[in-house]
Protein backbone atom coordinates (compact mmCIF):
# COMPACT_ATOMS: atom_id res chain seq x y z
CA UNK A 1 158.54 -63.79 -8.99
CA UNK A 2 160.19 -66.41 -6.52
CA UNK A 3 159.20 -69.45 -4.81
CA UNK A 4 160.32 -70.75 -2.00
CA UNK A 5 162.11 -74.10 -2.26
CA UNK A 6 160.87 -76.06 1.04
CA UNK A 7 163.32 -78.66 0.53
CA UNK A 8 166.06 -76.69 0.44
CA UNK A 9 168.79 -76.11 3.68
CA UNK A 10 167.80 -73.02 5.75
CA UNK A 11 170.34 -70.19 6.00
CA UNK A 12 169.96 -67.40 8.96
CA UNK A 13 166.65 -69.11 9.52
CA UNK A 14 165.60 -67.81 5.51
CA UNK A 15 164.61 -71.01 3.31
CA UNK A 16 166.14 -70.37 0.00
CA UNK A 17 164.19 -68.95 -2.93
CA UNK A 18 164.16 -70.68 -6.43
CA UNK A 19 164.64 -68.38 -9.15
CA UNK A 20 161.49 -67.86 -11.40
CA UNK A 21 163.01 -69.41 -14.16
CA UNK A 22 163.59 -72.47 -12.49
CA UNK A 23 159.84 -72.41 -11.33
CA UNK A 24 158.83 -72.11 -14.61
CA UNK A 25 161.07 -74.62 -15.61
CA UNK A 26 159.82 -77.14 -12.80
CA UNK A 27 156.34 -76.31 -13.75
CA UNK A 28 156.42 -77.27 -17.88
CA UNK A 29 157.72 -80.76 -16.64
CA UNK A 30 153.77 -81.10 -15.29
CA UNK A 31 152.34 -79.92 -18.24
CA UNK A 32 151.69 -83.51 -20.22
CA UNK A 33 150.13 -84.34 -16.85
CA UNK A 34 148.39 -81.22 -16.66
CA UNK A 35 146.36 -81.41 -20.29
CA UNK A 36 145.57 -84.87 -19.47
CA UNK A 37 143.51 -84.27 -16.71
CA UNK A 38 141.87 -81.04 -18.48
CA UNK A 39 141.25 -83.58 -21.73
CA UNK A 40 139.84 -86.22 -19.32
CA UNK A 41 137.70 -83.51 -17.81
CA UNK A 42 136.40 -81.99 -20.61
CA UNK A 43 136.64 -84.25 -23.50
CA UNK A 44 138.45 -81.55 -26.13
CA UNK A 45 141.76 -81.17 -26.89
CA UNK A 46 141.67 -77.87 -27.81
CA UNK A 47 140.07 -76.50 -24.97
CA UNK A 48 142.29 -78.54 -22.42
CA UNK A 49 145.22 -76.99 -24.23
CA UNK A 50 143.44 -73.72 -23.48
CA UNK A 51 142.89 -74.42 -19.95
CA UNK A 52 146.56 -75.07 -18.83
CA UNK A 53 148.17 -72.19 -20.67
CA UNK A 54 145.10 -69.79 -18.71
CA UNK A 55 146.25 -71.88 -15.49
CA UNK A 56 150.53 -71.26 -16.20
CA UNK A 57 149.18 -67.45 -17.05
CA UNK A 58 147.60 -67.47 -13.53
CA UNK A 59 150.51 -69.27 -11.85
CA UNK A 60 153.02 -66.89 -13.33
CA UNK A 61 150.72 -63.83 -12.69
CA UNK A 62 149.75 -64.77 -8.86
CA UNK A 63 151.73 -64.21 -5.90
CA UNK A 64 153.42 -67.17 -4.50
CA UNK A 65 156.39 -66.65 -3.05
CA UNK A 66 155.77 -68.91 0.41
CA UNK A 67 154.54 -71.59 -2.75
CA UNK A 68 155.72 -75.57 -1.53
CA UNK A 69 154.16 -77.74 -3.77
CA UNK A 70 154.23 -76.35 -7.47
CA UNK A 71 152.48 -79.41 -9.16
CA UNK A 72 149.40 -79.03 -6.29
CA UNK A 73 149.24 -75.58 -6.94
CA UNK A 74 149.00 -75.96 -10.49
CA UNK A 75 146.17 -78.77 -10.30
CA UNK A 76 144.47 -76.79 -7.97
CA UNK A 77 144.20 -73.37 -10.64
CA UNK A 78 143.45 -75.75 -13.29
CA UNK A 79 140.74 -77.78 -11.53
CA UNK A 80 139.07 -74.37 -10.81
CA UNK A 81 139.29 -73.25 -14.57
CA UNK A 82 137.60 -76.58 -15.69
CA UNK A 83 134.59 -75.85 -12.90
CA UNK A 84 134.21 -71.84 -14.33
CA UNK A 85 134.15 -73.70 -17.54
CA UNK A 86 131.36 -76.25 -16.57
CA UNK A 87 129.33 -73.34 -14.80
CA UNK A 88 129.99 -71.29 -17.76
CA UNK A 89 128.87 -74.21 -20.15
CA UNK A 90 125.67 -74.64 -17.87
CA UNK A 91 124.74 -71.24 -18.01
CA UNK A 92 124.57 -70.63 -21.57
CA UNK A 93 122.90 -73.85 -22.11
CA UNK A 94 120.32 -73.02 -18.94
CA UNK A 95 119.54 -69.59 -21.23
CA UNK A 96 118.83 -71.32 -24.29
CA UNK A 97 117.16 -74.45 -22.87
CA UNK A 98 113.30 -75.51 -24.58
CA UNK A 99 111.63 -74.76 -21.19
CA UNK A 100 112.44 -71.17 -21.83
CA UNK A 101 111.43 -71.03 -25.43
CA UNK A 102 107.69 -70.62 -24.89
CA UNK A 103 108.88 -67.16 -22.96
CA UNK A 104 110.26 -66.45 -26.10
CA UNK A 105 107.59 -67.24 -28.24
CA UNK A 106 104.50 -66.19 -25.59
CA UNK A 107 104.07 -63.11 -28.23
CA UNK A 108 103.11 -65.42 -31.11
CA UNK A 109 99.73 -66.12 -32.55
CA UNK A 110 99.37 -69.85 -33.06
CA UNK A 111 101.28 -73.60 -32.14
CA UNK A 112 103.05 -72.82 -35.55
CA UNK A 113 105.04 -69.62 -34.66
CA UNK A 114 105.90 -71.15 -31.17
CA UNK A 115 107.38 -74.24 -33.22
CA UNK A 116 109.05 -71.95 -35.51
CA UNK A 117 110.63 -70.11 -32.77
CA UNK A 118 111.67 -73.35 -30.91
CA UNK A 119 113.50 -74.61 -33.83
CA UNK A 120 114.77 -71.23 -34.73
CA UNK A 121 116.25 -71.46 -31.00
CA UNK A 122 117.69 -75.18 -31.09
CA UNK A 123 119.44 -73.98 -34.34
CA UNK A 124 121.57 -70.97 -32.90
CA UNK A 125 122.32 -73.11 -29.68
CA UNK A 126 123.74 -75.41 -32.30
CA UNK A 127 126.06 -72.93 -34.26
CA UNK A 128 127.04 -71.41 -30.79
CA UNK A 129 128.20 -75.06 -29.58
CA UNK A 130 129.98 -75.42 -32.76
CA UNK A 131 132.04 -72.41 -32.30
CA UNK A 132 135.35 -73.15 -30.77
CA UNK A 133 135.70 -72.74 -26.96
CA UNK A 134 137.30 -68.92 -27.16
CA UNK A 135 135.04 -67.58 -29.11
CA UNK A 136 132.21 -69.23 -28.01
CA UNK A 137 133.38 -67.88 -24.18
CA UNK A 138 133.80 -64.31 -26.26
CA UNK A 139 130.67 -64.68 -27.94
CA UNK A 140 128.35 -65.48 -24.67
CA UNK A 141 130.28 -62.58 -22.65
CA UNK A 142 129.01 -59.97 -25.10
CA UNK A 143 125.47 -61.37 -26.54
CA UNK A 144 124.50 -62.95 -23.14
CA UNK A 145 126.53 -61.57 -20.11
CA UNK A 146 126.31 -57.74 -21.71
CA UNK A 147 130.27 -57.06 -21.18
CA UNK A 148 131.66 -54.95 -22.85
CA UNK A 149 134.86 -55.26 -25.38
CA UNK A 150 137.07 -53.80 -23.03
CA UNK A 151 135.83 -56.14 -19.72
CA UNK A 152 136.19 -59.48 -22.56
CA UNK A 153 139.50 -58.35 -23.25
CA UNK A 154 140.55 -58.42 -19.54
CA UNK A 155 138.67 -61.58 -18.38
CA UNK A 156 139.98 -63.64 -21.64
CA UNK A 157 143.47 -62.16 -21.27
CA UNK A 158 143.17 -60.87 -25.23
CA UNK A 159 143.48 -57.41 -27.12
CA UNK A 160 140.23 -55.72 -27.84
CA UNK A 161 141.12 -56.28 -31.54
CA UNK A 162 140.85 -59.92 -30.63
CA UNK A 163 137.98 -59.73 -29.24
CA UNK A 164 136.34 -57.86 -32.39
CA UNK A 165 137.61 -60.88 -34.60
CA UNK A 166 135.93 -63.85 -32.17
CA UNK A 167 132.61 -61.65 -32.18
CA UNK A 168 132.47 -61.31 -35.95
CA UNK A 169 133.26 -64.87 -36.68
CA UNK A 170 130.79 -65.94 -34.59
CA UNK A 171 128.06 -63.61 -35.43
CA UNK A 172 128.64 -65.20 -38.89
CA UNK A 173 128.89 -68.46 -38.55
CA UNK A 174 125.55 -67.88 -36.63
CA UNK A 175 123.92 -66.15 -38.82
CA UNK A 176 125.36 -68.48 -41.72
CA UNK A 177 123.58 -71.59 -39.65
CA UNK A 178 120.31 -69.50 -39.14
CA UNK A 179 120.41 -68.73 -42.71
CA UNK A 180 120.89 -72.62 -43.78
CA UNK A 181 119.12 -74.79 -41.56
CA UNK A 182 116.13 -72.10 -40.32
């Protein structure tokens, strides 16, 4: 892939191209700038570290050869990942929020069983929160979302074997927290 360098002296009315190595050179120089505005934005390390190598996946993967401005271009990916990841975030929480518990529970006999099931409820949205960020994502794309392995794989940019391993070690740490605290 090529970008075009709009700085640079026009030849035969053709601007010259910058090689995509030195693209991907120019773009790691924005990197320390890059996961400090994804750590500002969502308060995790981790995750922020996540977030920039998704948004240098997408930069190397997109098509932008008329590109000008590499570091806007960059922001502008990233700052879209950390708003999927808010939506994301809000979603899952909107599905497991108290106001839909009594839906839930509307089946049981008594106050008690509804309280049980609240609780029950507050405790797996707990171990999912704990789970770290990619396979938490993993995790909510199959339970919640329905996809299946092969769809995860694509959207996460991971092997289906991956996949497998984030779903199993969050099915048991789940299940682990169920098991201790309910």
């Amino acid at each position: 892939m090529d970008f075009s360098d709009p700085d640079a002296p026009h030849n035969n009315g053709q601007s010259k191209i910058v090689k995509h190595e030195d693209a991907a050179r120019d773009s790691a120089g924005h990197y320390r700038e890059l996961h400090n505005f994804a750590r500002s934005r969502t308060g995790d390390t981790v995750l922020a570290e996540d977030l920039v190598q998704e948004t240098y996946l997408r930069a190397v993967n997109s098509d932008s050869s008329e590109l000008r401005n590499m570091r806007a271009f960059l922001f502008r990916i990233l700052n879209n990942l950390v708003t999927d990841h808010f939506r994301k975030l809000r979603r899952t929480r909107e599905r497991f929020s108290t106001a839909e518990a009594p839906d839930i529970a509307a089946d049981t006999q008594n106050a008690e069983d509804q309280l049980i099931a609240r609780q029950r409820l507050k405790i797996l949205q707990e171990a999912i929160d704990e789970l770290p960020p990619r396979c938490r994502e993993c995790f909510i794309l199959r339970r919640f979302d329905e996809l299946p392995h092969a769809e995860i794989a694509f959207r996460m940019n991971i092997t289906r074997s991956a996949v497998e391993k984030h779903l199993a070690a969050a099915t048991a740490h789940c299940t682990r927290r169920m098991r201790e605290r309910g």
